[in-house]
N, C-alpha and C. Protein backbone atom coordinates (compact mmCIF):
# COMPACT_ATOMS: atom_id res chain seq x y z
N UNK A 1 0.83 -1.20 0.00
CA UNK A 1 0.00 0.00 0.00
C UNK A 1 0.86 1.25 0.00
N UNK A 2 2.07 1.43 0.67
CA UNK A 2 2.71 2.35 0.88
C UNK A 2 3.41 2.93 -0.38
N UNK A 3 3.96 2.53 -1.16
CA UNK A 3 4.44 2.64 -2.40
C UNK A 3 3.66 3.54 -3.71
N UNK A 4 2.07 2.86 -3.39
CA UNK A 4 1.39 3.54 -4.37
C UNK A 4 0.98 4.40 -3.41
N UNK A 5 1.07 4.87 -2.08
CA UNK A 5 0.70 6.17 -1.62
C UNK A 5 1.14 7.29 -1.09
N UNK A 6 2.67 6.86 -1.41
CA UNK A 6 3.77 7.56 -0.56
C UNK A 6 3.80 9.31 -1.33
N UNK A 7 2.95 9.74 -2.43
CA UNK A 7 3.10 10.70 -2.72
C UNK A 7 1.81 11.98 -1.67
N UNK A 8 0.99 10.75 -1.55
CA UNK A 8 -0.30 11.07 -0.87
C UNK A 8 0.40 11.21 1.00
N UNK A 9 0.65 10.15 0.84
CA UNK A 9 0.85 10.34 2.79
C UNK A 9 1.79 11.69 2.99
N UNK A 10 2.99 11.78 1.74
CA UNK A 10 3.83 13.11 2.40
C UNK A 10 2.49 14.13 1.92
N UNK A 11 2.24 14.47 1.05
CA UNK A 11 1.34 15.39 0.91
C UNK A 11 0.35 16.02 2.14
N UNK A 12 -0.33 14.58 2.83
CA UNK A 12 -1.24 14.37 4.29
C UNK A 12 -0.27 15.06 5.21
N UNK A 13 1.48 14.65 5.20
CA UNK A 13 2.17 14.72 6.78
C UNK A 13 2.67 15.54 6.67
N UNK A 14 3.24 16.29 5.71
CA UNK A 14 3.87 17.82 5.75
C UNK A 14 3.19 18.69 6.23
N UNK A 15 2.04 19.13 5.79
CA UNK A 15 1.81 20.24 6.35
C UNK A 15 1.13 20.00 7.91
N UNK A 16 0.58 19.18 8.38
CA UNK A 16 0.21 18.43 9.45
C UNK A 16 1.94 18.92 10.20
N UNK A 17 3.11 18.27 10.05
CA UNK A 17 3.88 18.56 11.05
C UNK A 17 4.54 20.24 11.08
N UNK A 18 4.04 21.03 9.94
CA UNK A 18 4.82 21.66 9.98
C UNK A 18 3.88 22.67 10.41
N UNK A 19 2.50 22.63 10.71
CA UNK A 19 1.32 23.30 11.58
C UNK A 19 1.80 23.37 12.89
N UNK A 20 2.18 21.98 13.23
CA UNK A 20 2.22 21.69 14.71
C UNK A 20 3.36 21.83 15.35
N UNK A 21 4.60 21.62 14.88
CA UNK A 21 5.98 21.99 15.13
C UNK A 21 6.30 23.35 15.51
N UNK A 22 5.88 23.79 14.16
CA UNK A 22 5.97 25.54 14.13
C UNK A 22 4.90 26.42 14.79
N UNK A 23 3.67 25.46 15.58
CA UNK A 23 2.80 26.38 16.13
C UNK A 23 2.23 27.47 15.07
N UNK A 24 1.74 27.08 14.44
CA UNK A 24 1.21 28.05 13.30
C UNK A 24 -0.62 28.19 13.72
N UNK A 25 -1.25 29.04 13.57
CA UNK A 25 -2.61 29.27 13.76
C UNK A 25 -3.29 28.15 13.03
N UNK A 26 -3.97 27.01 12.61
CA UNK A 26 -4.12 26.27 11.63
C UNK A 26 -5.66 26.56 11.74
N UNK A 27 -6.08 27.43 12.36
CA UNK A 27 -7.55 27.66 12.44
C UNK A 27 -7.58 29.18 11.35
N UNK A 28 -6.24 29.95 11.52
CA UNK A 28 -6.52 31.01 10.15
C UNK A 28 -6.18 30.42 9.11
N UNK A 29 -5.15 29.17 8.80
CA UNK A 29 -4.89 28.50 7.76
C UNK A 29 -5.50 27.71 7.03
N UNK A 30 -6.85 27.24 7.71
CA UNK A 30 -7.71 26.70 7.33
C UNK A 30 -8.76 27.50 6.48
N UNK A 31 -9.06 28.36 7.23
CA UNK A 31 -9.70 29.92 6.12
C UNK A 31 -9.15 30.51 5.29
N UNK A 32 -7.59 30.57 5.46
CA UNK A 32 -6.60 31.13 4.05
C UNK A 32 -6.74 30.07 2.81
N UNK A 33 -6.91 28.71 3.00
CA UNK A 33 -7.12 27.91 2.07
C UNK A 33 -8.43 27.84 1.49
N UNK A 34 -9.29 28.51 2.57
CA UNK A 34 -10.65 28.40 1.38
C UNK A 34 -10.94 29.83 1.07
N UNK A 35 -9.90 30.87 1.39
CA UNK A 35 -9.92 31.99 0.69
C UNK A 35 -9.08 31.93 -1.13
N UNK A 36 -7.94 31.05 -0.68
CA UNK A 36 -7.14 30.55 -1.96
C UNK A 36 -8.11 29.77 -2.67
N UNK A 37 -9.26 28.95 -2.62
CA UNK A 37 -9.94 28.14 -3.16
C UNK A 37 -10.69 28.88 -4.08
N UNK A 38 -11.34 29.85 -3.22
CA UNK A 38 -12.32 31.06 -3.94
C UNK A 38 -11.23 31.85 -5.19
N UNK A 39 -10.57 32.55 -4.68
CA UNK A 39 -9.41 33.19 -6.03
C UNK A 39 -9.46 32.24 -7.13
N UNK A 40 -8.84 30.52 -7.13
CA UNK A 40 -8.87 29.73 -7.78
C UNK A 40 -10.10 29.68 -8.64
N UNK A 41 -11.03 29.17 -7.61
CA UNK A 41 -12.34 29.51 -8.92
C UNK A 41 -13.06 30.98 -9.36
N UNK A 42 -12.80 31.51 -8.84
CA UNK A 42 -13.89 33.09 -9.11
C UNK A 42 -12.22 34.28 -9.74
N UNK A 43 -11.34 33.81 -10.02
CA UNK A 43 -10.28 34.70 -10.18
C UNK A 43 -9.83 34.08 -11.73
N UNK A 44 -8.72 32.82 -11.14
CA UNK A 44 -7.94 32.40 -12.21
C UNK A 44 -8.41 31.37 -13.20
N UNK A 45 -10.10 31.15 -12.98
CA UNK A 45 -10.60 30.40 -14.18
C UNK A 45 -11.54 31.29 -14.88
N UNK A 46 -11.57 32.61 -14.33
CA UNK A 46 -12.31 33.45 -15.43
C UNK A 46 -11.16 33.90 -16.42
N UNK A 47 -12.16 34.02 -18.22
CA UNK A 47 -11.03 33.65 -19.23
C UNK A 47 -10.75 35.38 -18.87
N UNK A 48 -11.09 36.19 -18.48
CA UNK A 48 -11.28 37.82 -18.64
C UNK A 48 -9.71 38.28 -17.83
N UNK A 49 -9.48 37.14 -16.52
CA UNK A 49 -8.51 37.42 -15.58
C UNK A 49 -7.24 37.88 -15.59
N UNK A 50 -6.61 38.42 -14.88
CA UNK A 50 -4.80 38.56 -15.36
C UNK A 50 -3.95 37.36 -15.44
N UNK A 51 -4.58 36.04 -14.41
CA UNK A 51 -3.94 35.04 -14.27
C UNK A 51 -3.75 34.34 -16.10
N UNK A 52 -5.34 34.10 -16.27
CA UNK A 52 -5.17 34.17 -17.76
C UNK A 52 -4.28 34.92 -18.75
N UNK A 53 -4.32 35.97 -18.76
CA UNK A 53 -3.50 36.69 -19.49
C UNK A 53 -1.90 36.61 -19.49
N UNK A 54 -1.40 36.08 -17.73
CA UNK A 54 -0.28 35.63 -17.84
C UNK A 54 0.41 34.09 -18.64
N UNK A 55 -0.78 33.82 -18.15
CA UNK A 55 -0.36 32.59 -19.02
C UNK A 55 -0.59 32.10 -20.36
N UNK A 56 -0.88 33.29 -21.22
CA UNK A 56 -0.49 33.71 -22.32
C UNK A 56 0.84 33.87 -22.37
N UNK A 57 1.24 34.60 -21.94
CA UNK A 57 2.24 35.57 -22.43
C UNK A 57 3.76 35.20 -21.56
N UNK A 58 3.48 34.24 -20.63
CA UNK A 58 4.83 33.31 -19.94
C UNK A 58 5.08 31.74 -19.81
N UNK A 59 5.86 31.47 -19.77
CA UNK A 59 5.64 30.13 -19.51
C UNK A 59 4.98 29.48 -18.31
N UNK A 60 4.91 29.97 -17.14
CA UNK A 60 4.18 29.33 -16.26
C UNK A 60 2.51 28.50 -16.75
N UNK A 61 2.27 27.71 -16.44
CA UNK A 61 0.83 26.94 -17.26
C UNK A 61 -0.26 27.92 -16.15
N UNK A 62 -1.25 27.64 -16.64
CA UNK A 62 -2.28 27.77 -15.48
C UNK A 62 -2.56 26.96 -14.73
N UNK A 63 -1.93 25.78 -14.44
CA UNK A 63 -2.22 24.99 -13.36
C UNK A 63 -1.43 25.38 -12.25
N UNK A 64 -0.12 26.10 -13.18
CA UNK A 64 1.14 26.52 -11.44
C UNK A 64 0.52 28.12 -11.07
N UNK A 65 0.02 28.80 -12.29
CA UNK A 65 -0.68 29.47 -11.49
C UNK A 65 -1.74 29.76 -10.17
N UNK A 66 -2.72 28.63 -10.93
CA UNK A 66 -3.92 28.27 -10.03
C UNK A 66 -3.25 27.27 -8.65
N UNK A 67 -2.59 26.71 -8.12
CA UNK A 67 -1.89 26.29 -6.99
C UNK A 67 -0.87 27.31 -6.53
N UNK A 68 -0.52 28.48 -7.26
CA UNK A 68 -0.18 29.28 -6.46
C UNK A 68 -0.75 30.35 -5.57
N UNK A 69 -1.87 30.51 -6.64
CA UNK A 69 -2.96 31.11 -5.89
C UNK A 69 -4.11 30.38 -5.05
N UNK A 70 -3.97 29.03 -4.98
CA UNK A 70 -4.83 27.93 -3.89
C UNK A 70 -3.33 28.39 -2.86
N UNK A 71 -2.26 28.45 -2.49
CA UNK A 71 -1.80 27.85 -1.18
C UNK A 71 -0.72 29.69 -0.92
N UNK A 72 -1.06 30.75 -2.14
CA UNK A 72 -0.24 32.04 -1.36
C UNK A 72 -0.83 32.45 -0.14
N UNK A 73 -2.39 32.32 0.11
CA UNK A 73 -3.18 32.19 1.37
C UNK A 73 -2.11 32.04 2.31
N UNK A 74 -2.33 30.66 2.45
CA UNK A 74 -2.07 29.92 3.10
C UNK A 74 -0.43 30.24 3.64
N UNK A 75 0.57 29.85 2.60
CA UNK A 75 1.88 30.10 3.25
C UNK A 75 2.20 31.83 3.74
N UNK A 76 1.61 32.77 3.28
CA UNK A 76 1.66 34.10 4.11
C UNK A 76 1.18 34.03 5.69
N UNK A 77 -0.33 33.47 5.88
CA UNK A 77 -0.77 33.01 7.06
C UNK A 77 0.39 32.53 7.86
N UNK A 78 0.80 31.09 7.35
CA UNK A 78 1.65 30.27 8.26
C UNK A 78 3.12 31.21 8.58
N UNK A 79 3.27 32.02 7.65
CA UNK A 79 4.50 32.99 8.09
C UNK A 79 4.50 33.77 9.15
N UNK A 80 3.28 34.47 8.91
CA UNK A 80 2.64 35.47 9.87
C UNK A 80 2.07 35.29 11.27
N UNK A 81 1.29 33.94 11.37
CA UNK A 81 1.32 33.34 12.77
C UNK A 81 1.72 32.05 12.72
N UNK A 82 3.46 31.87 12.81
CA UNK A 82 4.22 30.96 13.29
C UNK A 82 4.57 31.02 14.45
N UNK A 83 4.42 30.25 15.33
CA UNK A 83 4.64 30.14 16.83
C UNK A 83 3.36 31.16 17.36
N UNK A 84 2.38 31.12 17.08
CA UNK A 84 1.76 32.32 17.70
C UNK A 84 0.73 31.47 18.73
N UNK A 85 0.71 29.71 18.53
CA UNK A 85 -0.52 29.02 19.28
C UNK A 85 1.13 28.62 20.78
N UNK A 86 -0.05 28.94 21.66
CA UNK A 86 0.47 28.87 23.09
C UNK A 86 -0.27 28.27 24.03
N UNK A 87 0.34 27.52 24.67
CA UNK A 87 -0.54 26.82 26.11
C UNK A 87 -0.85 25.14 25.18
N UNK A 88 -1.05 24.20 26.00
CA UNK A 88 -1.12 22.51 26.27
C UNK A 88 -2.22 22.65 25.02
N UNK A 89 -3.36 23.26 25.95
CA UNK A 89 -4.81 23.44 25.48
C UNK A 89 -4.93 23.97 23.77
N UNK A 90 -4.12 25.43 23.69
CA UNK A 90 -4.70 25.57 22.19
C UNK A 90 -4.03 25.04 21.32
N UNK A 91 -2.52 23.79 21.96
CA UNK A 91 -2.16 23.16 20.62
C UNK A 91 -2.89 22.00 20.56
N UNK A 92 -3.05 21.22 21.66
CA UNK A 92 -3.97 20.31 21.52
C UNK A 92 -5.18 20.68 20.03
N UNK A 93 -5.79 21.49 20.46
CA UNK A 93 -6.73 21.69 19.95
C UNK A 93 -6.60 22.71 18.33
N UNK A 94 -5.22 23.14 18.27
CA UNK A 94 -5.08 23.14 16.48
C UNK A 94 -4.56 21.88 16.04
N UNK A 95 -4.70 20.61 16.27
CA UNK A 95 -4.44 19.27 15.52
C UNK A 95 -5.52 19.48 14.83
N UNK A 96 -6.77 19.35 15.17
CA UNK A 96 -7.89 18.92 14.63
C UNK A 96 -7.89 20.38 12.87
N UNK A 97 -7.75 21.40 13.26
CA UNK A 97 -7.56 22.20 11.72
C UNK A 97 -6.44 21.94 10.78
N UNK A 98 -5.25 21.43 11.73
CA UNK A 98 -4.23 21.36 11.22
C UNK A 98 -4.41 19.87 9.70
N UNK A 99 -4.92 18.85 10.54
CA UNK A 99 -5.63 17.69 10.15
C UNK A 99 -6.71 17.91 8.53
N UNK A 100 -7.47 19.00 9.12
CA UNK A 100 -8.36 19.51 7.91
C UNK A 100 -7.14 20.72 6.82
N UNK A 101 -6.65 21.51 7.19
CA UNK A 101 -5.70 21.87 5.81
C UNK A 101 -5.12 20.71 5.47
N UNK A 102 -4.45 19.72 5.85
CA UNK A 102 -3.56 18.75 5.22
C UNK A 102 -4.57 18.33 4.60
N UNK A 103 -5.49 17.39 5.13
CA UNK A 103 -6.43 16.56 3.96
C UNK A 103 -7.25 17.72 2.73
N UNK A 104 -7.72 19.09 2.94
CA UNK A 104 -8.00 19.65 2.20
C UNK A 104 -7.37 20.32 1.16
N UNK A 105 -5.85 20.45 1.66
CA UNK A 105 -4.92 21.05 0.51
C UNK A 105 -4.85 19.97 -0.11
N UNK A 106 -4.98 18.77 -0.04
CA UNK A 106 -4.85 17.54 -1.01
C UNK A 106 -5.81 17.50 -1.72
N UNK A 107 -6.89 17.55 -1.45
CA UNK A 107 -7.89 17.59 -1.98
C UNK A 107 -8.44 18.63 -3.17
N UNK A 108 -8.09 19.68 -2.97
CA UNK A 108 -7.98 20.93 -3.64
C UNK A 108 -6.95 21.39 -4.46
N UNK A 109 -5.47 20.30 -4.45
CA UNK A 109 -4.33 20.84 -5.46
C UNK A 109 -4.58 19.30 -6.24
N UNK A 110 -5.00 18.51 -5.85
CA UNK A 110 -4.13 17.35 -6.54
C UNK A 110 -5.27 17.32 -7.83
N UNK A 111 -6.53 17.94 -8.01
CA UNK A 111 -7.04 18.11 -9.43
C UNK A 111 -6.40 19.43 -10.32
N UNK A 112 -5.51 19.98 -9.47
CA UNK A 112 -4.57 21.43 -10.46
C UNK A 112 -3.26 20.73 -10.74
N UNK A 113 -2.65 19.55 -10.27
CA UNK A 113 -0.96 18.41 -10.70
C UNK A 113 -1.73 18.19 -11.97
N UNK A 114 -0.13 17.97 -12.66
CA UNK A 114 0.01 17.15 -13.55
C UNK A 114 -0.81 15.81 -13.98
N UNK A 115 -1.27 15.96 -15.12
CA UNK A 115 -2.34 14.46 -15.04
C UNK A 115 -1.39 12.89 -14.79
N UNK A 116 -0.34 13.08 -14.63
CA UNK A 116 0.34 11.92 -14.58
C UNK A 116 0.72 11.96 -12.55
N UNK A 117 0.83 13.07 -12.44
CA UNK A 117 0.79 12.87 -10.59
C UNK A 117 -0.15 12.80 -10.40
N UNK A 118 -1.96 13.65 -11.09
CA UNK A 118 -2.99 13.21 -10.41
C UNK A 118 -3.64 11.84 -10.61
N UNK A 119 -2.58 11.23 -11.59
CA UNK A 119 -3.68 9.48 -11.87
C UNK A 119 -2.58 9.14 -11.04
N UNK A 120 -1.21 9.42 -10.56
CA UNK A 120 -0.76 8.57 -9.50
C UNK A 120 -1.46 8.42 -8.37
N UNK A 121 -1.78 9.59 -7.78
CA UNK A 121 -2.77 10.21 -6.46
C UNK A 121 -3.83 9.45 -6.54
N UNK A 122 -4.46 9.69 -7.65
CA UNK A 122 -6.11 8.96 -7.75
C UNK A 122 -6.28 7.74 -7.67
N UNK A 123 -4.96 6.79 -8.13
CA UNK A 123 -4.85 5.60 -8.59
C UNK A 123 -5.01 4.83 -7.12
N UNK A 124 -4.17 5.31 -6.65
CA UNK A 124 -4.14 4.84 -5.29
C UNK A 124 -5.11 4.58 -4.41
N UNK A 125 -5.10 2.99 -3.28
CA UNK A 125 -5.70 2.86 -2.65
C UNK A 125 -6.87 3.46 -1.62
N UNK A 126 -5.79 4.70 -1.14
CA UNK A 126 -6.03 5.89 0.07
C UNK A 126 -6.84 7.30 -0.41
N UNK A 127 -6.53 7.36 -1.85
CA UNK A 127 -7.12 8.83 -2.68
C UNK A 127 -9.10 8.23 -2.66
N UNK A 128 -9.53 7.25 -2.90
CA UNK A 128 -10.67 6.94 -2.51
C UNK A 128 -11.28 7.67 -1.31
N UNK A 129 -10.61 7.06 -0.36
CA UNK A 129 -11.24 7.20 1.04
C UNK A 129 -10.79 8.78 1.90
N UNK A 130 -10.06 9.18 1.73
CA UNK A 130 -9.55 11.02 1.20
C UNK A 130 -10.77 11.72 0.38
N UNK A 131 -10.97 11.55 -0.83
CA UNK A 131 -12.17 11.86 -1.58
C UNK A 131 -13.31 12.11 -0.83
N UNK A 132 -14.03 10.44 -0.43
CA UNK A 132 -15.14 9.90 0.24
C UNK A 132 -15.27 11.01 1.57
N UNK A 133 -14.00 11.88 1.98
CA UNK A 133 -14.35 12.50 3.73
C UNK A 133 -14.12 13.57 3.22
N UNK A 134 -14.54 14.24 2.46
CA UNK A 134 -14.44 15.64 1.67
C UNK A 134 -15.29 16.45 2.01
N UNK A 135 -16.54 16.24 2.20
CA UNK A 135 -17.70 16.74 3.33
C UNK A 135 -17.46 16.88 4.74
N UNK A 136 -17.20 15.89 4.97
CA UNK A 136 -16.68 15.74 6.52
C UNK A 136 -15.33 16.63 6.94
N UNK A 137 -14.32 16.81 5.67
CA UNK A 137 -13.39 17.25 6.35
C UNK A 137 -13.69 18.73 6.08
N UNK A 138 -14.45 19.83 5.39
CA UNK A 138 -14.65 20.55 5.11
C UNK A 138 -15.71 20.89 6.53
N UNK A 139 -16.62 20.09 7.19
CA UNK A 139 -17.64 20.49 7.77
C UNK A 139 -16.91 20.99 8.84
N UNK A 140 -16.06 19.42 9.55
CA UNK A 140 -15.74 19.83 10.96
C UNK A 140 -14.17 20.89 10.78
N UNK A 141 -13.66 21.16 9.90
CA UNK A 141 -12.69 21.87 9.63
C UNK A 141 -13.41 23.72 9.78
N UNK A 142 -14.29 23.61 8.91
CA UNK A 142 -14.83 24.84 9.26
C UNK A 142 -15.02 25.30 10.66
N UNK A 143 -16.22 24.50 11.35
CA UNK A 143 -16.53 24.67 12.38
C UNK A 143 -16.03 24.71 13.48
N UNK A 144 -14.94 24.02 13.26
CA UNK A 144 -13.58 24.05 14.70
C UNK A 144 -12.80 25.06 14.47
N UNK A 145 -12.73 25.72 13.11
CA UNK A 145 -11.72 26.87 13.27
C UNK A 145 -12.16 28.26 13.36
N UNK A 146 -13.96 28.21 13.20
CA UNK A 146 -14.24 29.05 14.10
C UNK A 146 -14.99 28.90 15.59
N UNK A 147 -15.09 27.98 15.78
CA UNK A 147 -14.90 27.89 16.82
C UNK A 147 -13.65 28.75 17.81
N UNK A 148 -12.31 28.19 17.31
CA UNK A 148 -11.20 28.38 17.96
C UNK A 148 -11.09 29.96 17.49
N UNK A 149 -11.21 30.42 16.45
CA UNK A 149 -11.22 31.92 16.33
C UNK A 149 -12.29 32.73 16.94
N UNK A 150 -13.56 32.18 17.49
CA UNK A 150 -14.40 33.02 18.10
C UNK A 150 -13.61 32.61 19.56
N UNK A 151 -12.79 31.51 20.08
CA UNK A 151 -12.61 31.84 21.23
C UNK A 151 -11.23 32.51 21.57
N UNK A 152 -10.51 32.88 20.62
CA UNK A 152 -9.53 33.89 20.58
C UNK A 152 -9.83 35.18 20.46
N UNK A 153 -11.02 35.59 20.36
CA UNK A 153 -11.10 36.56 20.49
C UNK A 153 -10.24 37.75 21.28
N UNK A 154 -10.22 38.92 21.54
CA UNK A 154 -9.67 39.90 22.77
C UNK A 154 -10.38 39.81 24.10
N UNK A 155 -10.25 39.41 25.24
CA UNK A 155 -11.26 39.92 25.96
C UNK A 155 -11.39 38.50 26.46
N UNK A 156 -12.53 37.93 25.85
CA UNK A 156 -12.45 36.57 26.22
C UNK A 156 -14.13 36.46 27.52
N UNK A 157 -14.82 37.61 27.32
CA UNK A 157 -15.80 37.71 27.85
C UNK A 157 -15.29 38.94 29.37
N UNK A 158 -14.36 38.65 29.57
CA UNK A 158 -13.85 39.11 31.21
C UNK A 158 -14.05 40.84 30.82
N UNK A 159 -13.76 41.13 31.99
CA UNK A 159 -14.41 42.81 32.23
C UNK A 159 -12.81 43.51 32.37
N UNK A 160 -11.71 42.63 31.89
CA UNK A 160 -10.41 42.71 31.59
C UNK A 160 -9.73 43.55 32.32
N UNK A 161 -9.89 43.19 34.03
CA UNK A 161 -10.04 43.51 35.55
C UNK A 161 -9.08 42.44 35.83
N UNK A 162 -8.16 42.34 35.91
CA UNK A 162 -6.89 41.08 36.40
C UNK A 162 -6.66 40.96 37.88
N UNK A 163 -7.50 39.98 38.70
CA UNK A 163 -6.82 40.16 40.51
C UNK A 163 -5.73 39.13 40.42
């Protein structure tokens, strides 16, 4: 199994360790990726766009376009709040977003690869059952990362009175 999925599992474990290592917010990273998702479709597949127009006129394809604009979100985010999750509690609790960007950036670049990396990806045992939790990972991904952003708020309810 490992062989035909080893492009898939690093894909799953990179950004997963490098959420959690680096303490990165994975609850804004999770919203930078479905802000990159939106650009992707409402930006760089309209024919009217600049993305289009660049890729006229350079060599980059529109597929490295469109994955650059699915994950610039995203890696500005992770720049910007690296190390910023603190305490037992809120890393514990960015696994669970961290979990949803990894399976969703897979999910969301591997139809913009190469058709020969995405029939590797697809081919595979594990790209099924990845697919199949695409609802699921989108639902509870949402909802836990605002969750965790409504409870980061400033303030935190308190009358911000410290004894």
């Amino acid at each position: 199994m490992l062989p035909h999925n080893l492009e898939l599992i690093i894909a799953l474990a990179v950004p997963l360790i490098v959420l959690t290592v680096l303490r990165i917010n994975a609850a804004l990273v999770f919203m930078s990726l479905c802000v990159g998702y939106v650009l992707v479709e409402l930006v760089a597949k309209d024919p009217g766009s600049l993305v289009n127009f660049l890729t006229r006129a350079d060599s980059f394809s529109q597929a490295t376009w469109q994955l650059g604009m699915l994950f610039l979100p995203v890696v500005l985010t992770s720049i910007f709040t690296a190390f910023s999750i603190k305490g037992h509690w809120r890393t514990m609790s960015n696994v669970v977003p961290a979990l949803a960007v990894s399976a969703l950036g897979v999910l969301l670049a591997v139809p913009l690869v190469t058709p020969g990396l995405r029939e590797a990806i697809q081919d595979g045992p594990l790209w099924p059952i990845i697919n199949d939790a695409q609802p699921l990972v989108v639902s509870v991904g949402a909802f836990v990362s605002l969750v965790i952003l409504w409870s980061q708020r400033k303030g935190g309810g308190k009358t911000g009175h410290h004894h």
